[in-house]
Protein backbone atom coordinates (compact mmCIF):
# COMPACT_ATOMS: atom_id res chain seq x y z
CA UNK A 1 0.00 0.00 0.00
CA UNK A 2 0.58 3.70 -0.44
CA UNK A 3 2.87 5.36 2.44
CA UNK A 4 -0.18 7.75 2.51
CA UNK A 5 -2.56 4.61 2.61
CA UNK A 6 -0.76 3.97 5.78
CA UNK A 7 -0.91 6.89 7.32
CA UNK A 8 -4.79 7.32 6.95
CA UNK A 9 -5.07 3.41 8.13
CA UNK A 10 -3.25 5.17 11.85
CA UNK A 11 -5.29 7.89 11.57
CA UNK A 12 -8.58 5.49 11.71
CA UNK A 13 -7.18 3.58 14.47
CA UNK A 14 -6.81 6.22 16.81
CA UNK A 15 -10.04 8.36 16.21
CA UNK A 16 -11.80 4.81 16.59
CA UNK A 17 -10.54 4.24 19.37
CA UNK A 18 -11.30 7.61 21.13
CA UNK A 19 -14.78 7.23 19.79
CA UNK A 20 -14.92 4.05 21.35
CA UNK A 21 -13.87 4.97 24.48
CA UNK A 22 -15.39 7.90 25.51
CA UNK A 23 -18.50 7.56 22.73
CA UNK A 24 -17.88 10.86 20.82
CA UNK A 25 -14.47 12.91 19.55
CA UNK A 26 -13.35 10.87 16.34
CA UNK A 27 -13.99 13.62 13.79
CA UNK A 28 -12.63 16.25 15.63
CA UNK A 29 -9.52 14.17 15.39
CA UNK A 30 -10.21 12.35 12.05
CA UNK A 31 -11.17 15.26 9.56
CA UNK A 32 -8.53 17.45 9.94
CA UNK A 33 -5.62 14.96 9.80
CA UNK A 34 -7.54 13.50 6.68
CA UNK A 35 -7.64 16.45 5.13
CA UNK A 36 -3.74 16.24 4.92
CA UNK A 37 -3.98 13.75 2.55
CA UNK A 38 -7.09 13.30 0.79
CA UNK A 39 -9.77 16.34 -0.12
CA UNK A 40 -11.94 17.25 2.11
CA UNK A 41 -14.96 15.79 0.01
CA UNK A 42 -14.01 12.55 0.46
CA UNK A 43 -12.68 13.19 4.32
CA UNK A 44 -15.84 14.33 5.58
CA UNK A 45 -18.26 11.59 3.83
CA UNK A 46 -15.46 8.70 4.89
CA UNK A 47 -15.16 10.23 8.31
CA UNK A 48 -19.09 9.85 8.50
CA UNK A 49 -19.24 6.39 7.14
CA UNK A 50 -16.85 5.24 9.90
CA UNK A 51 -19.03 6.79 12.13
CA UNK A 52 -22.01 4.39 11.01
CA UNK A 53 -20.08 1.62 11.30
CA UNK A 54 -19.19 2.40 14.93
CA UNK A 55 -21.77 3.33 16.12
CA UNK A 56 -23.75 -0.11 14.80
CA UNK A 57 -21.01 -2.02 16.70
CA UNK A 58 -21.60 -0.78 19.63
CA UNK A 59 -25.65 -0.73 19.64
CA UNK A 60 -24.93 -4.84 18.72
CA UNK A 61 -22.55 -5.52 21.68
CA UNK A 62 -24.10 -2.99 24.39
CA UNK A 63 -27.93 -2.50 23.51
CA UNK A 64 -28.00 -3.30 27.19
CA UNK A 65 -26.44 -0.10 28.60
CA UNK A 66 -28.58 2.06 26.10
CA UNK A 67 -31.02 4.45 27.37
CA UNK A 68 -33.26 4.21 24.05
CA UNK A 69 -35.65 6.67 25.87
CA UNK A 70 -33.10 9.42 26.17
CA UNK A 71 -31.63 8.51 22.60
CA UNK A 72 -35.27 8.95 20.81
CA UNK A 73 -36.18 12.57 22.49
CA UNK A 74 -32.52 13.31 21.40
CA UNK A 75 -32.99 12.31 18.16
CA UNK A 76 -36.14 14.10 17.51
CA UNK A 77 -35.12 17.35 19.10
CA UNK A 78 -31.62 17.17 16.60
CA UNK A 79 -33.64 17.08 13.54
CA UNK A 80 -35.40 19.82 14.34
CA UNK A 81 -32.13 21.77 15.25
CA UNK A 82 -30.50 20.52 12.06
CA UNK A 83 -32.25 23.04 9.65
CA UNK A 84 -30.95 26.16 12.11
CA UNK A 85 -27.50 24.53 11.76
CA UNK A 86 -27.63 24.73 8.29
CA UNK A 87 -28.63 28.48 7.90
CA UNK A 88 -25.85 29.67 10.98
CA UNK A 89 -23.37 27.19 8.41
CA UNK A 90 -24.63 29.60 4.90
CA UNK A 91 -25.13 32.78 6.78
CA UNK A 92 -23.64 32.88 9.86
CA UNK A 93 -20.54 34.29 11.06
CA UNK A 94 -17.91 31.46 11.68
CA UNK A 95 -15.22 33.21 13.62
CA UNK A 96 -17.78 34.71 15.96
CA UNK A 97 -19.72 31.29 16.55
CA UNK A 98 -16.89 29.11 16.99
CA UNK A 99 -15.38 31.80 19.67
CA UNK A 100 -18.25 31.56 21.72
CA UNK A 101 -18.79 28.05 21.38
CA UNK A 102 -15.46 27.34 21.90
CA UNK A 103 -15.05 29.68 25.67
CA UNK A 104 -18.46 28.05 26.64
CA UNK A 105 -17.40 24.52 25.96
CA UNK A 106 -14.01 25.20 28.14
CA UNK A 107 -15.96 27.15 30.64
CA UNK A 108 -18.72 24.30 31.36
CA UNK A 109 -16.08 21.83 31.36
CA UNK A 110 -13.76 23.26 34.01
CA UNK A 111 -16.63 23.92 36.11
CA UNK A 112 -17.50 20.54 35.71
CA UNK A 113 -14.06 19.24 36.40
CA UNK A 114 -13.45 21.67 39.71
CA UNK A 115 -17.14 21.64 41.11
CA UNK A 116 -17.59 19.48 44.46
CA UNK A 117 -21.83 19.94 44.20
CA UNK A 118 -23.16 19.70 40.52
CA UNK A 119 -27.12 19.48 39.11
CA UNK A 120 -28.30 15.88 38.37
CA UNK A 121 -31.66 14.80 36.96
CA UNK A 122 -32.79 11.51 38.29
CA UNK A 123 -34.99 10.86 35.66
CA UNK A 124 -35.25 12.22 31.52
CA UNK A 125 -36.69 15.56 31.96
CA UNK A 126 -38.58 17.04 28.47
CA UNK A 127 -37.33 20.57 28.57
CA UNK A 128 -33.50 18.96 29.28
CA UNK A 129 -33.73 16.62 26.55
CA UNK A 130 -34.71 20.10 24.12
CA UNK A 131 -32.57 21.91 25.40
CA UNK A 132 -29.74 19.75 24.83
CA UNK A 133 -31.37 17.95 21.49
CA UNK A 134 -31.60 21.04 19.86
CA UNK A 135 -28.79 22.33 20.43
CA UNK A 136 -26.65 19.10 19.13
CA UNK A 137 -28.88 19.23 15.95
CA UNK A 138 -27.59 22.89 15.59
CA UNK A 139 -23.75 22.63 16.27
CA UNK A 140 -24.29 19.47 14.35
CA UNK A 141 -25.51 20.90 11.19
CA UNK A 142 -23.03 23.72 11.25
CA UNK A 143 -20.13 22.55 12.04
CA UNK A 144 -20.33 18.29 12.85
CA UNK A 145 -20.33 18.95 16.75
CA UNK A 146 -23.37 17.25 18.10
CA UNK A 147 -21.17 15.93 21.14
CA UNK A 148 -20.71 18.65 23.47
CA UNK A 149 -24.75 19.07 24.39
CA UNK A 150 -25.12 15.04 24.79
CA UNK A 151 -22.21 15.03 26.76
CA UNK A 152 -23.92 17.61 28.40
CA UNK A 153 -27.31 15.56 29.31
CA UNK A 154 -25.33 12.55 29.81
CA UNK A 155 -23.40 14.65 32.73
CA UNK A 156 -26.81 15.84 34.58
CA UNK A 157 -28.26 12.54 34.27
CA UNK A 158 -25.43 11.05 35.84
CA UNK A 159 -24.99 8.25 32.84
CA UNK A 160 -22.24 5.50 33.75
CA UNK A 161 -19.06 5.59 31.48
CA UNK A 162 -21.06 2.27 29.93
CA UNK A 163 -24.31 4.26 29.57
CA UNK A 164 -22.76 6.78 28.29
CA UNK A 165 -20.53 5.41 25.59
CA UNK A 166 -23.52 3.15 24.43
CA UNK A 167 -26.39 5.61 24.94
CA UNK A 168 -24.66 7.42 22.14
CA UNK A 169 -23.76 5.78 19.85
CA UNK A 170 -27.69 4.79 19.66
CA UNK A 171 -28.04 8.41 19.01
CA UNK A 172 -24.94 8.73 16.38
CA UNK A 173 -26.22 5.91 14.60
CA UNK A 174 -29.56 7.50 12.96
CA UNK A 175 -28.31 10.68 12.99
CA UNK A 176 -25.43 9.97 11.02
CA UNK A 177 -27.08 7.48 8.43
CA UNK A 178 -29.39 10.53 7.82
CA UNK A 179 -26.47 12.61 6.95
CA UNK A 180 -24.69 9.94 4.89
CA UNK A 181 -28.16 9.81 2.91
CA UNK A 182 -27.49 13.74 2.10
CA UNK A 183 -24.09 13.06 0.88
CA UNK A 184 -25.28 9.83 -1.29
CA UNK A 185 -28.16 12.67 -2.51
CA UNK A 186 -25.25 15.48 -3.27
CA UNK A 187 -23.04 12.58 -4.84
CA UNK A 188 -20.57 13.58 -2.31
CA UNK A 189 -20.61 9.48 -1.17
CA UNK A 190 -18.60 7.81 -4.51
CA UNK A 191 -16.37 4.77 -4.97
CA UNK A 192 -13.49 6.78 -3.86
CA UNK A 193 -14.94 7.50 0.17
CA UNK A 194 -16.25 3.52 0.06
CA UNK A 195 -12.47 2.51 -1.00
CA UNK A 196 -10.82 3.87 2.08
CA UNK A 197 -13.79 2.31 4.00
CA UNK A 198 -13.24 -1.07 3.27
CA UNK A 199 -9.70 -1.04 3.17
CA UNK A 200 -10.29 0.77 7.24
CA UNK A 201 -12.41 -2.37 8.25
CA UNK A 202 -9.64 -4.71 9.27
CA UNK A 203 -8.42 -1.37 11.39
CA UNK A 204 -11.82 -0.19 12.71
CA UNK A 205 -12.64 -3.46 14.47
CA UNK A 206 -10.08 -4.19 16.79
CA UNK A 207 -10.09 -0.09 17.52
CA UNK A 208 -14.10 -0.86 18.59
CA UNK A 209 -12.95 -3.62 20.78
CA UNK A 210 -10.01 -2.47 22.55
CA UNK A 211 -12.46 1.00 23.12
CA UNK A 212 -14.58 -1.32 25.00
CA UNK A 213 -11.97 -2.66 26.62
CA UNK A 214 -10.48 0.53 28.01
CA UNK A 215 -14.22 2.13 28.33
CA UNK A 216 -15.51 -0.91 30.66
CA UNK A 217 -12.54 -0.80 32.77
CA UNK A 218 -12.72 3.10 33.87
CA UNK A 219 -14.14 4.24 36.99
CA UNK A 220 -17.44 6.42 36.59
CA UNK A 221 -15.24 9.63 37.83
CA UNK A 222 -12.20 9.37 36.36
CA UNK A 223 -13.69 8.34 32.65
CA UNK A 224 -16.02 11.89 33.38
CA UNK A 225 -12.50 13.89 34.25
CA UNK A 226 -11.06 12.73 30.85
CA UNK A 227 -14.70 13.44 28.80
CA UNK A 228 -13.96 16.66 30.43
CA UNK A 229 -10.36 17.30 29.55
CA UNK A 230 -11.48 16.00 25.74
CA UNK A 231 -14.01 18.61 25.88
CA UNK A 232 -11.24 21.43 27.05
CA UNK A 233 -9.27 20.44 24.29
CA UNK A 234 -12.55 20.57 21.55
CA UNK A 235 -12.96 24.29 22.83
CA UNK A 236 -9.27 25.42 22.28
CA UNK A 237 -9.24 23.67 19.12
CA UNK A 238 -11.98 25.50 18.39
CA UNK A 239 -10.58 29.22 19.51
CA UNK A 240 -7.29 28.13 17.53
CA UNK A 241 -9.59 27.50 13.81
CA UNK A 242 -11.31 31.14 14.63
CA UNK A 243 -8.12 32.85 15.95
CA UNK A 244 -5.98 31.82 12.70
CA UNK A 245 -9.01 32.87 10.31
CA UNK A 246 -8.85 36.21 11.60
């Protein structure tokens, strides 16, 4: 194979492997080191497609640890978020909504990391599941970021690392079949993006598994501390694409 071949085989291993840890992350990692190497036509669509086949893994092995309840109210709330995404993504100003995105992420998630007392919900609450449903379908149409609000929900429900990893991907799983569809529709989804896929598979597997591995062996607080410090590092990455497009 290609040296290049090689390189985007390491880049699937890893961003599987976050995304099988900790249940979200992979294309904050994936897409840009992609882009490196292959156009970012076929990095986004490939990225996505990976995503699928992730997230149908893990529904198979841990349908147990899912809270389908929380994952459909999710769901619907997204789509209806996903058109707003869409118009901030045309008309919106990038710099200025990444910036804020980006201080609130890091802000939430050193609270989160530093606070002894923190809101829980025992229960789904409606307004919660909106709130934070929405709001994924919105970052998630813009810019791909539908993690930080589940992460979010999964925090004040008090999820287990389990839950939370599985709980997800049961979420991730529609949502990003629904966007694959769109790129199939926009012919953005060619031979090229299912290529790399299939040459990824013998790579992607054992990434899902040893994910499990590491995600079923972390304590509840110390696998929340590192969601946390991922989400730290989504914000500055964040403040770092709006401060160099200035």
């Amino acid at each position: 194979m290609e040296v290049i071949t090689w390189y985007i085989l390491v880049i699937v291993f890893v961003a599987t492997l976050v995304r099988s840890t900790f249940g979200f992350g992979e294309s904050l990692i994936a897409v840009p080191l992609f882009s490196l190497f292959i156009p970012i036509e076929i990095a986004v669509p490939f990225s996505v497609l990976i995503s699928i086949f992730i997230a149908a893994v893990v529904v198979a092995q841990d349908r147990k640890q899912v809270h389908f309840e929380s994952a459909k109210w999710l769901i619907f709330f997204s789509v209806l978020g996903i058109p707003i995404g869409l118009l901030l993504l045309i008309y919106g100003n990038e710099i200025v909504v990444k910036t804020i995105l980006g201080v609130l992420i890091i802000l939430y998630s050193a609270y989160s990391l530093f606070s002894k007392s923190s809101f829980k919900l025992e229960t789904d609450h409606k307004t919660w599941l909106f709130l934070c449903g929405f709001l994924s379908g919105i970052l998630g149409g813009a810019y791909g970021l539908n993690g930080p609000p589940l992460v979010v929900y999964g925090n004040i429900r008090n999820w287990t690392a389990k839950n939370f990893r599985a709980t997800l991907q049961a979420y991730f799983l529609p949502a990003s079949t629904i966007g694959m569809l769109g790129y199939w529709y926009k012919g953005l989804w060619n031979s090229t993006v299912t290529h790399y896929f299939l040459i990824s598979i013998p790579v992607i597997i054992p990434a899902i598994f040893l994910g499990r591995y590491f995600n079923h062996r972390l304590k509840d607080g110390t696998f929340l501390r590192y969601v946390y410090i991922g989400l730290i590092c989504i914000g500055i990455i964040l403040l770092s694409q709006s401060l160099n497009r200035q």
